[in-house]
PDB file of N, CA and C in Angstrom:
ATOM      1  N   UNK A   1     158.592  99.617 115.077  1.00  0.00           N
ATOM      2  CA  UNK A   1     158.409 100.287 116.342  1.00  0.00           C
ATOM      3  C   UNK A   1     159.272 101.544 116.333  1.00  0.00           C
ATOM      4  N   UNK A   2     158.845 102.458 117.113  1.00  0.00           N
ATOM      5  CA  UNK A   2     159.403 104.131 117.042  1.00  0.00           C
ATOM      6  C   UNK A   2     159.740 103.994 118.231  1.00  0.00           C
ATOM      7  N   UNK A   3     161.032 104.925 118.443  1.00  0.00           N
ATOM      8  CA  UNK A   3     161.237 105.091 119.674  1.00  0.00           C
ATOM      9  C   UNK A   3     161.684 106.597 119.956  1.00  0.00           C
ATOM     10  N   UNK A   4     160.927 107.159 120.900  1.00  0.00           N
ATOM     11  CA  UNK A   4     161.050 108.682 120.929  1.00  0.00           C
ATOM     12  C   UNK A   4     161.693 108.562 122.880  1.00  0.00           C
ATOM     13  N   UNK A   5     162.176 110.092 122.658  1.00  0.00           N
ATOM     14  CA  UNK A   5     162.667 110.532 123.981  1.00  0.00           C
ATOM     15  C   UNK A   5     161.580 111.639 124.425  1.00  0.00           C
ATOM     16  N   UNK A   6     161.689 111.260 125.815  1.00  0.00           N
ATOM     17  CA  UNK A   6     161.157 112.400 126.673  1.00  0.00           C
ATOM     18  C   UNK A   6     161.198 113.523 127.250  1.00  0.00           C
ATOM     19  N   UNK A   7     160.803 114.716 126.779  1.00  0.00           N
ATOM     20  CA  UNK A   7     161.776 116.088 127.074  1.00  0.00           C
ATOM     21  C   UNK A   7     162.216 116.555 126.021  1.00  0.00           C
ATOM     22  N   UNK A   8     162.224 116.318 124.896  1.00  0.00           N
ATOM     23  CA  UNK A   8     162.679 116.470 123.625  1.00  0.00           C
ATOM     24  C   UNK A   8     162.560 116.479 122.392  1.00  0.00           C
ATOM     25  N   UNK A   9     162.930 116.998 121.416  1.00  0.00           N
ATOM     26  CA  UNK A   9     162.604 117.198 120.562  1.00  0.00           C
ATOM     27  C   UNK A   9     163.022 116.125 119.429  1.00  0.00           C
ATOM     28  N   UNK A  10     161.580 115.405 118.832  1.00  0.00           N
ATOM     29  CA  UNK A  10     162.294 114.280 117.836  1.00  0.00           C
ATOM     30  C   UNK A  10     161.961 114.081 116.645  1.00  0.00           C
ATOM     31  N   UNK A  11     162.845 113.834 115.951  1.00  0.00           N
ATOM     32  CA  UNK A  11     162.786 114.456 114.671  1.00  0.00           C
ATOM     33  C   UNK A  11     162.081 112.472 113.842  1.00  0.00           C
ATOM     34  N   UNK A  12     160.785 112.440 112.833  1.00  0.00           N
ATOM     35  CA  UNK A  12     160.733 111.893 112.619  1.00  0.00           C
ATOM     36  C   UNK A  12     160.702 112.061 110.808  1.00  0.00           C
ATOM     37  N   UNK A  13     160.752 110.470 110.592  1.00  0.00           N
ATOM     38  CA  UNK A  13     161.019 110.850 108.626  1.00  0.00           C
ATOM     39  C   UNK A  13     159.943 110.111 108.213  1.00  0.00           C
ATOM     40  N   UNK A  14     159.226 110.543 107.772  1.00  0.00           N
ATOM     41  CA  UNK A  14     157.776 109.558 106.927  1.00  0.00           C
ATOM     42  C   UNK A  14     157.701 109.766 105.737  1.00  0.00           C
ATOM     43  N   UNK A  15     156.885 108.922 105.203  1.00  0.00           N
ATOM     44  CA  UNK A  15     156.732 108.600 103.471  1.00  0.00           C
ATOM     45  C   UNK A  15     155.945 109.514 103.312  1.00  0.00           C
ATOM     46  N   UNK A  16     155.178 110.409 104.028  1.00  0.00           N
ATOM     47  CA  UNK A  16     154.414 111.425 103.749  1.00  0.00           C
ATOM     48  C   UNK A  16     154.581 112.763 103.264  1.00  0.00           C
ATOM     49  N   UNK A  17     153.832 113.378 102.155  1.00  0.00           N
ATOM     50  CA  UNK A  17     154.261 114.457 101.552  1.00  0.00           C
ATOM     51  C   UNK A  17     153.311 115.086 100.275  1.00  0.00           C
ATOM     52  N   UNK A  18     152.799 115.841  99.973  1.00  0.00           N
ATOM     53  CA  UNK A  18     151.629 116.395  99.025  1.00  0.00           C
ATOM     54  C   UNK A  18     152.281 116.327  97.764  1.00  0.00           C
ATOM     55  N   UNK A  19     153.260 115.267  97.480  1.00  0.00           N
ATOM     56  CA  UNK A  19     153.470 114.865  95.971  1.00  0.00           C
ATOM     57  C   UNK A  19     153.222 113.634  96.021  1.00  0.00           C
ATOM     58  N   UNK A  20     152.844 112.712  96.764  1.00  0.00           N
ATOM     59  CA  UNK A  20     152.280 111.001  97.015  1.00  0.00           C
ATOM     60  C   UNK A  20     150.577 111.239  97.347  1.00  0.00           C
ATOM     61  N   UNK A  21     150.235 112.545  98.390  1.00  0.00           N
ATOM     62  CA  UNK A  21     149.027 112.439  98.696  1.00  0.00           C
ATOM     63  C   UNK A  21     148.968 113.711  98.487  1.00  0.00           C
ATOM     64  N   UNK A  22     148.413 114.470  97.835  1.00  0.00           N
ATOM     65  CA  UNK A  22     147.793 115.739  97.882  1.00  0.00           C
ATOM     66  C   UNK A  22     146.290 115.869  98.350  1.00  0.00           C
ATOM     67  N   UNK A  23     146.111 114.856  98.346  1.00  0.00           N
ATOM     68  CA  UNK A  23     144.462 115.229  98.953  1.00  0.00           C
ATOM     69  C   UNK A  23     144.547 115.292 100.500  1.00  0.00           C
ATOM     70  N   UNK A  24     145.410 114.965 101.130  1.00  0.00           N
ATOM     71  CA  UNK A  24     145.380 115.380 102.770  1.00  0.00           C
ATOM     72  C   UNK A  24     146.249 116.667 102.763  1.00  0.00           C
ATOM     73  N   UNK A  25     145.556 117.482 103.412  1.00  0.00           N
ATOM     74  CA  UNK A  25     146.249 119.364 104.300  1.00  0.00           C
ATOM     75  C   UNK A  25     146.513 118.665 105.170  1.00  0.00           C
ATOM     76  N   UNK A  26     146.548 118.328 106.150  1.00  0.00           N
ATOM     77  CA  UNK A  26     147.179 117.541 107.653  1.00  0.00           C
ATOM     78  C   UNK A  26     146.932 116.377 107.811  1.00  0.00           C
ATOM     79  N   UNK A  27     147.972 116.068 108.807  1.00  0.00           N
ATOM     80  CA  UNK A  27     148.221 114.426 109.575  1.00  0.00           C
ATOM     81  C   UNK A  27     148.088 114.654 110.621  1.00  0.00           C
ATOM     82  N   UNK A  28     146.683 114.514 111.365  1.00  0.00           N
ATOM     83  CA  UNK A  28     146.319 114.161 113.351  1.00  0.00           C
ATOM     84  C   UNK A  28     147.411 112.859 113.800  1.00  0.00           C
ATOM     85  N   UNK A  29     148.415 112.897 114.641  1.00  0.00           N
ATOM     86  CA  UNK A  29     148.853 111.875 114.817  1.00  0.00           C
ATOM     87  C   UNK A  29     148.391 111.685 116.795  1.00  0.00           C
ATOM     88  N   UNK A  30     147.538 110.450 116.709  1.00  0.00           N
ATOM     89  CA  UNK A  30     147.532 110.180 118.210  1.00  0.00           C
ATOM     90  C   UNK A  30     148.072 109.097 119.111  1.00  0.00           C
ATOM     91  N   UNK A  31     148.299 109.502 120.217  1.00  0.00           N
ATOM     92  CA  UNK A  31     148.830 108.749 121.041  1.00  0.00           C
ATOM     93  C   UNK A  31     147.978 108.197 121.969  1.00  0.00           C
ATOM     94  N   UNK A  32     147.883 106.451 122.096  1.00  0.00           N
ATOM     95  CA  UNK A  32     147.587 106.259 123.020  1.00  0.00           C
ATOM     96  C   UNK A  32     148.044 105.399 123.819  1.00  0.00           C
ATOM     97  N   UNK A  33     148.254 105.388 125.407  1.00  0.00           N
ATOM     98  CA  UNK A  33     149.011 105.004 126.229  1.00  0.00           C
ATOM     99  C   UNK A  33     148.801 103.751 126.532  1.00  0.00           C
ATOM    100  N   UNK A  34     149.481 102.719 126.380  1.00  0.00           N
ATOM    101  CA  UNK A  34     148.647 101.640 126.290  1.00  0.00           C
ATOM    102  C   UNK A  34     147.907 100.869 127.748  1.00  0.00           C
ATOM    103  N   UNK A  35     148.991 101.840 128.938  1.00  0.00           N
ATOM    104  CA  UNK A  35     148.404 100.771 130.675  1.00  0.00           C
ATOM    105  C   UNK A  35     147.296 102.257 131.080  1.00  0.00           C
ATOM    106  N   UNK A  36     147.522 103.445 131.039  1.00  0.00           N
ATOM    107  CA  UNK A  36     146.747 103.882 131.585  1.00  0.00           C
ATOM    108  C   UNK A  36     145.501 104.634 130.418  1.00  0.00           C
ATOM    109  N   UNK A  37     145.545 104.664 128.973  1.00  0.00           N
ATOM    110  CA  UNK A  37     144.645 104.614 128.033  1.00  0.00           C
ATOM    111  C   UNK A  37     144.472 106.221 127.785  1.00  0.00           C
ATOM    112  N   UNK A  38     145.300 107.134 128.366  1.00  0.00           N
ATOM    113  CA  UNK A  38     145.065 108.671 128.042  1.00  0.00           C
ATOM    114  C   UNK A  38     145.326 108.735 126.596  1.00  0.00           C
ATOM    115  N   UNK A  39     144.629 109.623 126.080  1.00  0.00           N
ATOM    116  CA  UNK A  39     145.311 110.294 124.265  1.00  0.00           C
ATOM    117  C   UNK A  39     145.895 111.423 124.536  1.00  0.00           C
ATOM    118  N   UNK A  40     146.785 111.591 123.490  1.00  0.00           N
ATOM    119  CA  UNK A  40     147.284 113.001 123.251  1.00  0.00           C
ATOM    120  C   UNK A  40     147.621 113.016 121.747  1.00  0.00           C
ATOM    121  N   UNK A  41     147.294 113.860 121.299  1.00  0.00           N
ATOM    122  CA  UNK A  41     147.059 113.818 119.683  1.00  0.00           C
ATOM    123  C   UNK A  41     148.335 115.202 119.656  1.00  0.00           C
ATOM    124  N   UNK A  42     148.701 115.398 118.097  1.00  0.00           N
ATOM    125  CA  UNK A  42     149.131 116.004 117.298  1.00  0.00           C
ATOM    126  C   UNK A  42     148.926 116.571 115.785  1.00  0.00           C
ATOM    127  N   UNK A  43     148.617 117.673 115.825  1.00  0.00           N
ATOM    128  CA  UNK A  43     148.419 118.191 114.550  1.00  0.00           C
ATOM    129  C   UNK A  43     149.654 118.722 113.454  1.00  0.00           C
ATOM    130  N   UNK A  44     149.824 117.822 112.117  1.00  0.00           N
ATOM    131  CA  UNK A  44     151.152 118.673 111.574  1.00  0.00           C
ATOM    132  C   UNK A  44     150.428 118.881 110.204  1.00  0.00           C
ATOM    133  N   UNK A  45     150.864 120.124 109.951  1.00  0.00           N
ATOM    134  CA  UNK A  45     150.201 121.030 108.947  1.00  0.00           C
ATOM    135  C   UNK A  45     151.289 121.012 107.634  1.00  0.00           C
ATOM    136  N   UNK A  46     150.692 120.203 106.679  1.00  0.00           N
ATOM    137  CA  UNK A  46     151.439 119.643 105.261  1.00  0.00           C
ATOM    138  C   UNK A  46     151.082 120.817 104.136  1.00  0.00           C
ATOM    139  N   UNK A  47     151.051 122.143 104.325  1.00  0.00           N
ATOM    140  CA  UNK A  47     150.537 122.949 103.692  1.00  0.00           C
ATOM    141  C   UNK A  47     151.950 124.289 102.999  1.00  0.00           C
ATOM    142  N   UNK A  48     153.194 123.932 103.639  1.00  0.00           N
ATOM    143  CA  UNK A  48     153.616 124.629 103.367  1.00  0.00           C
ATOM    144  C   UNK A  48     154.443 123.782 101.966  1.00  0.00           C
ATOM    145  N   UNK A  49     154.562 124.540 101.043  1.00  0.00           N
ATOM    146  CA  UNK A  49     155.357 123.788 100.321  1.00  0.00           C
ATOM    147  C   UNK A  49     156.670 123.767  99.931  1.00  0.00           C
ATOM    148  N   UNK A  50     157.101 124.823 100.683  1.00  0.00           N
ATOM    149  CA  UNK A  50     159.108 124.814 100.987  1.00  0.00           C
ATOM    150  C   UNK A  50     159.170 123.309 101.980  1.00  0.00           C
ATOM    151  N   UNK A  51     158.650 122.892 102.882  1.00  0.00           N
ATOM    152  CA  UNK A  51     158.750 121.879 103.583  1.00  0.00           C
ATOM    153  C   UNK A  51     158.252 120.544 102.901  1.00  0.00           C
ATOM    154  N   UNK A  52     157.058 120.681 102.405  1.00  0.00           N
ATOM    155  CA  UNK A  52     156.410 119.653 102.103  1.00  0.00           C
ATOM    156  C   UNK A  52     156.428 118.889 100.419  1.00  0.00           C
ATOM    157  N   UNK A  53     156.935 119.621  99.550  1.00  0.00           N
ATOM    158  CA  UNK A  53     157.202 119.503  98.213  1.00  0.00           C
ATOM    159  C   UNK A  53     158.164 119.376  97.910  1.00  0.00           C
ATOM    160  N   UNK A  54     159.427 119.844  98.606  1.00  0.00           N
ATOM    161  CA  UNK A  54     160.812 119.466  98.105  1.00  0.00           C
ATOM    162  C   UNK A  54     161.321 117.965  97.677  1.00  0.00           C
ATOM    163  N   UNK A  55     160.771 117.039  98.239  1.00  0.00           N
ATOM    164  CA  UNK A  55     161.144 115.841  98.214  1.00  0.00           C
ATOM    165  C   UNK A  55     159.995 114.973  97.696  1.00  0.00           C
ATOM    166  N   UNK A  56     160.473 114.076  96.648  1.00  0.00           N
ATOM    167  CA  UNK A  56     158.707 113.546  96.208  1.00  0.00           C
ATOM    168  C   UNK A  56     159.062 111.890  96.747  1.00  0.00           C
ATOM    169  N   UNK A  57     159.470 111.608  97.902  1.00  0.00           N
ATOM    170  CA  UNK A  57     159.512 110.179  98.483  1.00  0.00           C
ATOM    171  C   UNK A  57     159.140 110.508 100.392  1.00  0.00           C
ATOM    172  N   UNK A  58     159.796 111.454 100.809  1.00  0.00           N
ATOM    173  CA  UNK A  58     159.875 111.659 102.065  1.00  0.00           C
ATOM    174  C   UNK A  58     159.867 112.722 102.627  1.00  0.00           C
ATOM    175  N   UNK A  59     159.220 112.862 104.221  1.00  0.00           N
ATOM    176  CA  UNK A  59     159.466 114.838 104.455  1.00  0.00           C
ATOM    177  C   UNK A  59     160.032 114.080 106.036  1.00  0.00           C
ATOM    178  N   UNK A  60     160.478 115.229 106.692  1.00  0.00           N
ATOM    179  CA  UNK A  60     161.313 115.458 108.163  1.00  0.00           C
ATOM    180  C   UNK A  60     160.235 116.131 109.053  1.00  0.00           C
ATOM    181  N   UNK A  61     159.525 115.602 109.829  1.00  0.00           N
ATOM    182  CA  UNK A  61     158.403 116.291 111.027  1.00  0.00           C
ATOM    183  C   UNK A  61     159.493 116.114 112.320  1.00  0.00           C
ATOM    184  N   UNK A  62     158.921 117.186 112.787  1.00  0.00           N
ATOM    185  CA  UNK A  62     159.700 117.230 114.543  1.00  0.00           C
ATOM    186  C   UNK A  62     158.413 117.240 115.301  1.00  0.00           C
ATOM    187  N   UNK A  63     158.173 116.748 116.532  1.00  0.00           N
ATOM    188  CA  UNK A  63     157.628 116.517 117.171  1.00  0.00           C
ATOM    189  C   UNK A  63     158.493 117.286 118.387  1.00  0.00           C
ATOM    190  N   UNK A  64     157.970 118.376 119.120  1.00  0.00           N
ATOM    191  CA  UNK A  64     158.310 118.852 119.949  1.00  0.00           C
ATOM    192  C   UNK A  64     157.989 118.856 121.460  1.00  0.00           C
ATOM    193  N   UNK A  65     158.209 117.947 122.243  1.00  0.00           N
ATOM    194  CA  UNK A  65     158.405 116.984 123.332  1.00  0.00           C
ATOM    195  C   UNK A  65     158.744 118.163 124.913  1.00  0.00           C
ATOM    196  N   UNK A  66     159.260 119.401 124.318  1.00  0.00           N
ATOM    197  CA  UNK A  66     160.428 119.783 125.159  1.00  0.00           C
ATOM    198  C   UNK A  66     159.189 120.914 125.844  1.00  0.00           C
ATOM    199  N   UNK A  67     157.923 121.165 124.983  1.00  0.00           N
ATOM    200  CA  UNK A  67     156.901 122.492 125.291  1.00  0.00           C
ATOM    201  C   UNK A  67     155.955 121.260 125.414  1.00  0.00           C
ATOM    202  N   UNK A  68     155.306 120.639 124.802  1.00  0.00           N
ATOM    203  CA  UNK A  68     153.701 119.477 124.671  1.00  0.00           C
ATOM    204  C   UNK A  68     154.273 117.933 125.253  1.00  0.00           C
ATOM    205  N   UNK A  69     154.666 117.685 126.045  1.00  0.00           N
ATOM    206  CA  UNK A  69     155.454 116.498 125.991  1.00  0.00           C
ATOM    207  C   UNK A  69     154.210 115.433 126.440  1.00  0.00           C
ATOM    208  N   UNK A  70     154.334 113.819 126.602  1.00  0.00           N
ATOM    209  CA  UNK A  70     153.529 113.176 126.642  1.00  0.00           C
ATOM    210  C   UNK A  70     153.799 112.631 127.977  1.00  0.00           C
ATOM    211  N   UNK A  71     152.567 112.205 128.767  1.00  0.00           N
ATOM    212  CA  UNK A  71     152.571 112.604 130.406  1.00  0.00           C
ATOM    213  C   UNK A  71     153.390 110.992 130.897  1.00  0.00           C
ATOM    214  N   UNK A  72     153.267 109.998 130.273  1.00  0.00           N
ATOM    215  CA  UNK A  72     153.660 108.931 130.635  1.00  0.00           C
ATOM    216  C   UNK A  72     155.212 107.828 129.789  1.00  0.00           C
ATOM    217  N   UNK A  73     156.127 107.782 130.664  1.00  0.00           N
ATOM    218  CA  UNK A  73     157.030 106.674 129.477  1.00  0.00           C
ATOM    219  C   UNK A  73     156.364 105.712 129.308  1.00  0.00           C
ATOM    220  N   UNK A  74     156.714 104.867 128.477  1.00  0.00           N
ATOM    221  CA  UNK A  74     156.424 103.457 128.190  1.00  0.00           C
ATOM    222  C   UNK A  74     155.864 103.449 126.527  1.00  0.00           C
ATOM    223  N   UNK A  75     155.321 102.030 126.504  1.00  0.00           N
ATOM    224  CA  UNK A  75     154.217 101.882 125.074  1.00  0.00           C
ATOM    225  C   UNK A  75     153.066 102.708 124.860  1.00  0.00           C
ATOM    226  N   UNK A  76     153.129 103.232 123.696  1.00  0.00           N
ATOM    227  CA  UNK A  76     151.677 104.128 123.199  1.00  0.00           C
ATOM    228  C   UNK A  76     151.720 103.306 121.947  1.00  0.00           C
ATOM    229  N   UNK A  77     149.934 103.362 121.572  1.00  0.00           N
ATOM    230  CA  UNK A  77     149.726 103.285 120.052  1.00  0.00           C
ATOM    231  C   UNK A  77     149.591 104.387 119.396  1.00  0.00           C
ATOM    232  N   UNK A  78     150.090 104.190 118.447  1.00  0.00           N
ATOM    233  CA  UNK A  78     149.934 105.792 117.520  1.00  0.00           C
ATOM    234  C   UNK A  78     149.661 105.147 116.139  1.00  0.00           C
ATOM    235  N   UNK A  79     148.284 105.930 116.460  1.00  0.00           N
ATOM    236  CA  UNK A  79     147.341 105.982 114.809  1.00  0.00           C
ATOM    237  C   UNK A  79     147.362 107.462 114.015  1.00  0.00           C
ATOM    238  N   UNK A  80     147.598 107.253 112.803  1.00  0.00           N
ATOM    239  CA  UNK A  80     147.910 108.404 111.775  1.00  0.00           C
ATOM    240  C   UNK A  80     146.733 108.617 110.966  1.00  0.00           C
ATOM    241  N   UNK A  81     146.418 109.785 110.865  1.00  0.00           N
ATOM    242  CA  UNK A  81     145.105 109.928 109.791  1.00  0.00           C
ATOM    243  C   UNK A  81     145.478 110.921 109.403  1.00  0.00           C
ATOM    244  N   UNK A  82     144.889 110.676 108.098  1.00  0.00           N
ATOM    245  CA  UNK A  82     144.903 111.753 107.043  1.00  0.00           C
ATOM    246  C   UNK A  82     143.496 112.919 107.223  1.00  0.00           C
ATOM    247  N   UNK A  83     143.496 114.015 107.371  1.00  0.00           N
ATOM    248  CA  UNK A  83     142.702 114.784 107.247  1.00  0.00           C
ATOM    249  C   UNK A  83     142.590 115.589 105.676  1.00  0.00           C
ATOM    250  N   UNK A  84     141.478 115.813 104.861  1.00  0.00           N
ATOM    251  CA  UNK A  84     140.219 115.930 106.257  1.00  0.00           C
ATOM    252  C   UNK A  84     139.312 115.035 106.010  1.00  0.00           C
ATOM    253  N   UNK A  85     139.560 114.104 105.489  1.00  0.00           N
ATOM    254  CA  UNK A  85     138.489 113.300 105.765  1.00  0.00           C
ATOM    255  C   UNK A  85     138.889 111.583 106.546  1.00  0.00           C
ATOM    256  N   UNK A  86     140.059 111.701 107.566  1.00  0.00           N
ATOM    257  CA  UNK A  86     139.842 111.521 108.342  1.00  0.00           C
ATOM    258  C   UNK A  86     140.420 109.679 108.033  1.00  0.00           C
ATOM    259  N   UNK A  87     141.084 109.458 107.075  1.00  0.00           N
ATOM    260  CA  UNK A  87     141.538 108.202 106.962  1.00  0.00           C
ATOM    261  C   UNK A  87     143.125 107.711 107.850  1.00  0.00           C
ATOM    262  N   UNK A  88     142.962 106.289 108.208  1.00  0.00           N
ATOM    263  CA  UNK A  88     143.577 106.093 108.407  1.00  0.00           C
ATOM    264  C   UNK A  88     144.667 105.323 107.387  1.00  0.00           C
ATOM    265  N   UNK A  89     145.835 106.177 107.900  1.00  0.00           N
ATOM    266  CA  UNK A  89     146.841 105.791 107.130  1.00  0.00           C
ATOM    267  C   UNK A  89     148.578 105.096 107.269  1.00  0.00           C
ATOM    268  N   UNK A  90     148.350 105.002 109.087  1.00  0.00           N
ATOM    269  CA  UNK A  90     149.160 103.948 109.821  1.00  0.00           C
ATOM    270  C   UNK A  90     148.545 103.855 111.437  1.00  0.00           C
ATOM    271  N   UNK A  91     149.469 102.660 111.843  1.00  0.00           N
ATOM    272  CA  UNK A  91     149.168 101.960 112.736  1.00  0.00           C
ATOM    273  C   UNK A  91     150.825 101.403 113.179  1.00  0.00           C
ATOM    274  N   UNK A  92     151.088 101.821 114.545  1.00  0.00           N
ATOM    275  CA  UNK A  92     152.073 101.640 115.145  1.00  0.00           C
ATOM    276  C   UNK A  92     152.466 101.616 116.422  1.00  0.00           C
ATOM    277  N   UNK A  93     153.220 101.006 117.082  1.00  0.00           N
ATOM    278  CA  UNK A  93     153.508 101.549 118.178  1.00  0.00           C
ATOM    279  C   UNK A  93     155.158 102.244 118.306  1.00  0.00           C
ATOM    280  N   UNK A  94     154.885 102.752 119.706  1.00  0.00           N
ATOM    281  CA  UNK A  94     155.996 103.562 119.529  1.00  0.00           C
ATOM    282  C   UNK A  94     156.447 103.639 121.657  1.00  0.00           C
ATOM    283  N   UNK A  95     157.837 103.545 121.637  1.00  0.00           N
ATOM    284  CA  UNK A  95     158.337 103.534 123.204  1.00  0.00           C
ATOM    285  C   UNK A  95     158.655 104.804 123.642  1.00  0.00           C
ATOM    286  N   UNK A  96     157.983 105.646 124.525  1.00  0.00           N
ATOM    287  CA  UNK A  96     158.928 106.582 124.922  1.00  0.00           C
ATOM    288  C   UNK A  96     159.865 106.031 126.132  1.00  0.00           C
ATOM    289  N   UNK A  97     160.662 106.981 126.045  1.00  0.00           N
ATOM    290  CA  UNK A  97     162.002 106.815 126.977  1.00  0.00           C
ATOM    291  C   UNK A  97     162.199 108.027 127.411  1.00  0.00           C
ATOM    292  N   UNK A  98     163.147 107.970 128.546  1.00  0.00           N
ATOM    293  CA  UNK A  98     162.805 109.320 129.677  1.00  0.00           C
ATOM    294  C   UNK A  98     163.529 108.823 130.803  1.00  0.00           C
ATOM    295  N   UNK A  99     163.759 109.837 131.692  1.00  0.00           N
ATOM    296  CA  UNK A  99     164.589 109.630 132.640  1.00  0.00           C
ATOM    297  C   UNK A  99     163.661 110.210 133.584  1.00  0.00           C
ATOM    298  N   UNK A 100     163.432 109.386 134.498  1.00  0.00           N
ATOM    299  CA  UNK A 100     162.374 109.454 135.620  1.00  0.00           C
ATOM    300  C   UNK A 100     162.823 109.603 136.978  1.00  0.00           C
ATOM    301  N   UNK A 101     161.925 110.984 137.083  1.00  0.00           N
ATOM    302  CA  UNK A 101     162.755 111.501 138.518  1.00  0.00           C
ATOM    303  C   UNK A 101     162.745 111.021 139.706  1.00  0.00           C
ATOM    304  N   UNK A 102     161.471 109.797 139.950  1.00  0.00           N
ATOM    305  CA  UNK A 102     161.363 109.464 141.041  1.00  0.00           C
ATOM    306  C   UNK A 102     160.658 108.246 140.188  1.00  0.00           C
ATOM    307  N   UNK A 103     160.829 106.638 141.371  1.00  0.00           N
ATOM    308  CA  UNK A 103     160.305 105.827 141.122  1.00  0.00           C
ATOM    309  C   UNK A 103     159.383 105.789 140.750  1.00  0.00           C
ATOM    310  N   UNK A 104     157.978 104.832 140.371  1.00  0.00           N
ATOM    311  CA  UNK A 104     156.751 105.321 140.392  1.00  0.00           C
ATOM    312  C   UNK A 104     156.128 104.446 141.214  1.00  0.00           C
ATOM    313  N   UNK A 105     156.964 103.782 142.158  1.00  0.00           N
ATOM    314  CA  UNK A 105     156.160 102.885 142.868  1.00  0.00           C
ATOM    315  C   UNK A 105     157.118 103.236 144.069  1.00  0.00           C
ATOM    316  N   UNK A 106     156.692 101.877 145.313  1.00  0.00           N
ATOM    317  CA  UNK A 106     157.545 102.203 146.577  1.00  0.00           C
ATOM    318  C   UNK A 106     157.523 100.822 146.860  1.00  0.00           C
ATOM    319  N   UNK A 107     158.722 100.130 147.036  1.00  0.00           N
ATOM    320  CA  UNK A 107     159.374  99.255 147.307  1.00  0.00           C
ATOM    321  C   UNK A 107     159.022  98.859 148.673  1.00  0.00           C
ATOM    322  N   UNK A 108     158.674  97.857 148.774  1.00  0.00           N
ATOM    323  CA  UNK A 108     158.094  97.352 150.514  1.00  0.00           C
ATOM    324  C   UNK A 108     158.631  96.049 150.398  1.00  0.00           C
ATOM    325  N   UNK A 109     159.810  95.881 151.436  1.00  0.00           N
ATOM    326  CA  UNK A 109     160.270  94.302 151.642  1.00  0.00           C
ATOM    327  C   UNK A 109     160.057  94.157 153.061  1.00  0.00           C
ATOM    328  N   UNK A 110     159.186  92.948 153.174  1.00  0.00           N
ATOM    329  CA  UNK A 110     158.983  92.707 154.497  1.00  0.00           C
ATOM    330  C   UNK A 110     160.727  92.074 155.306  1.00  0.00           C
ATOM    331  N   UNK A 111     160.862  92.172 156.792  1.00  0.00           N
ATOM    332  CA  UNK A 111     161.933  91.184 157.499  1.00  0.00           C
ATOM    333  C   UNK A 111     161.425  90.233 157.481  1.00  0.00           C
ATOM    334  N   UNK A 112     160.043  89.877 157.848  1.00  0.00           N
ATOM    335  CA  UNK A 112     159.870  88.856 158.249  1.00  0.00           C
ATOM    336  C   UNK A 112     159.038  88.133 157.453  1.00  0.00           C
ATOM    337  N   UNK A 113     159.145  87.710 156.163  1.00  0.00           N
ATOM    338  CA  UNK A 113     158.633  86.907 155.625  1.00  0.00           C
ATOM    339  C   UNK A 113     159.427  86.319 154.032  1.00  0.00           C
ATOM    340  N   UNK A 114     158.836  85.038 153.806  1.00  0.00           N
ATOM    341  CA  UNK A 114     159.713  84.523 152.986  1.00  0.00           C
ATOM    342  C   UNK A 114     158.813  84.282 151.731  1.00  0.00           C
ATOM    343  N   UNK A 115     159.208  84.774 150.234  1.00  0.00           N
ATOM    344  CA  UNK A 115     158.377  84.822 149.431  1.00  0.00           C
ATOM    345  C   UNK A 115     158.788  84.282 148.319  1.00  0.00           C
ATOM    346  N   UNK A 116     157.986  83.245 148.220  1.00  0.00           N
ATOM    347  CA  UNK A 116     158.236  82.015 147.252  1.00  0.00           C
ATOM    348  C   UNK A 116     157.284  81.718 146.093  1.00  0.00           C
ATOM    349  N   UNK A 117     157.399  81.782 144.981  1.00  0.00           N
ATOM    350  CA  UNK A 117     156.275  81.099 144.325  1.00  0.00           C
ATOM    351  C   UNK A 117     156.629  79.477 143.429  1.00  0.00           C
ATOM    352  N   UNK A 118     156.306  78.617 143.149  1.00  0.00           N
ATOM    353  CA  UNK A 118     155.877  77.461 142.692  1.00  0.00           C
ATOM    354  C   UNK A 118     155.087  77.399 141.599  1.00  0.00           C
ATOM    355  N   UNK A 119     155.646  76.693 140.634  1.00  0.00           N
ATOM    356  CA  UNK A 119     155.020  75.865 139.059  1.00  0.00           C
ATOM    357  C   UNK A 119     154.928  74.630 139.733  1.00  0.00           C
ATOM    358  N   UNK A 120     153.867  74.212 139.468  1.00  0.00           N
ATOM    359  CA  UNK A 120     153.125  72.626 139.263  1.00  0.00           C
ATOM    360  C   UNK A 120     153.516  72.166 138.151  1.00  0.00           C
ATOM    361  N   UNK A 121     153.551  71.135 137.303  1.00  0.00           N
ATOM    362  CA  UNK A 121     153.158  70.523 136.788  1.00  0.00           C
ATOM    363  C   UNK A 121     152.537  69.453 136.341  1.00  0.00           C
ATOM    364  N   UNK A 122     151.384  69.208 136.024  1.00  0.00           N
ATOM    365  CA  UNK A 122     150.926  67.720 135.738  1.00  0.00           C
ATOM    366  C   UNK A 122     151.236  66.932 134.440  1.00  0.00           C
ATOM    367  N   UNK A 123     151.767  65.692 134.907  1.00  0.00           N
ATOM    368  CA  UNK A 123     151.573  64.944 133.886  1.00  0.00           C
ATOM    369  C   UNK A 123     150.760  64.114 133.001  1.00  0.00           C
TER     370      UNK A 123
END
């Protein structure tokens, strides 16, 4: 599981890199939210090779949060494909975290009532 911040810029490290896969130019990485089901995808462009060739195990992507940020905290799935033809090449989830300016709900306690719930059990 990944855990990214909200507002910000986060730096991630993947096994990905055009000395393991040269047949993918980019990685679409999408997000999807898992309670309210919006996507928001990402395009990172594996083409340069000062970035992408230096290392033949791992490269450093930032994900920049602080300009494109993602509209909801909580659980997203994020599926990785290889372009261009479009394979998938992980499956994950990932938490954002964030500091939320206002509740997202509104708290209603009645005076006058008493709220109880009960387990049964049968034997």
């Amino acid at each position: 599981m990944l855990y990214l911040n909200k507002g910000q810029e986060n730096t991630l490290v993947l096994n990905i890199n055009n000395n393991s896969r040269d047949t993918f130019t980019e990685y679409t990485l999408i997000f999807t939210h898992i309670m309210s089901k919006e996507i928001k995808s990402y395009t990172i462009q594996t083409n340069d090779p000062n970035e992408f060739f230096q290392n033949i195990r791992y490269c450093t992507i930032t994900l920049d949060f602080t300009t494109d940020d993602l509209n909801y905290e909580g659980q997203y799935q994020l599926n990785i494909y290889g372009q261009p033809n479009n394979q998938l090449v992980f499956i994950g989830m990932v938490v954002l975290d964030g500091t939320a300016e206002s509740n997202p709900f509104t708290e209603y306690i009645s005076q006058n009532e008493t709220n109880e719930n009960y387990i049964y059990i049968q034997e």
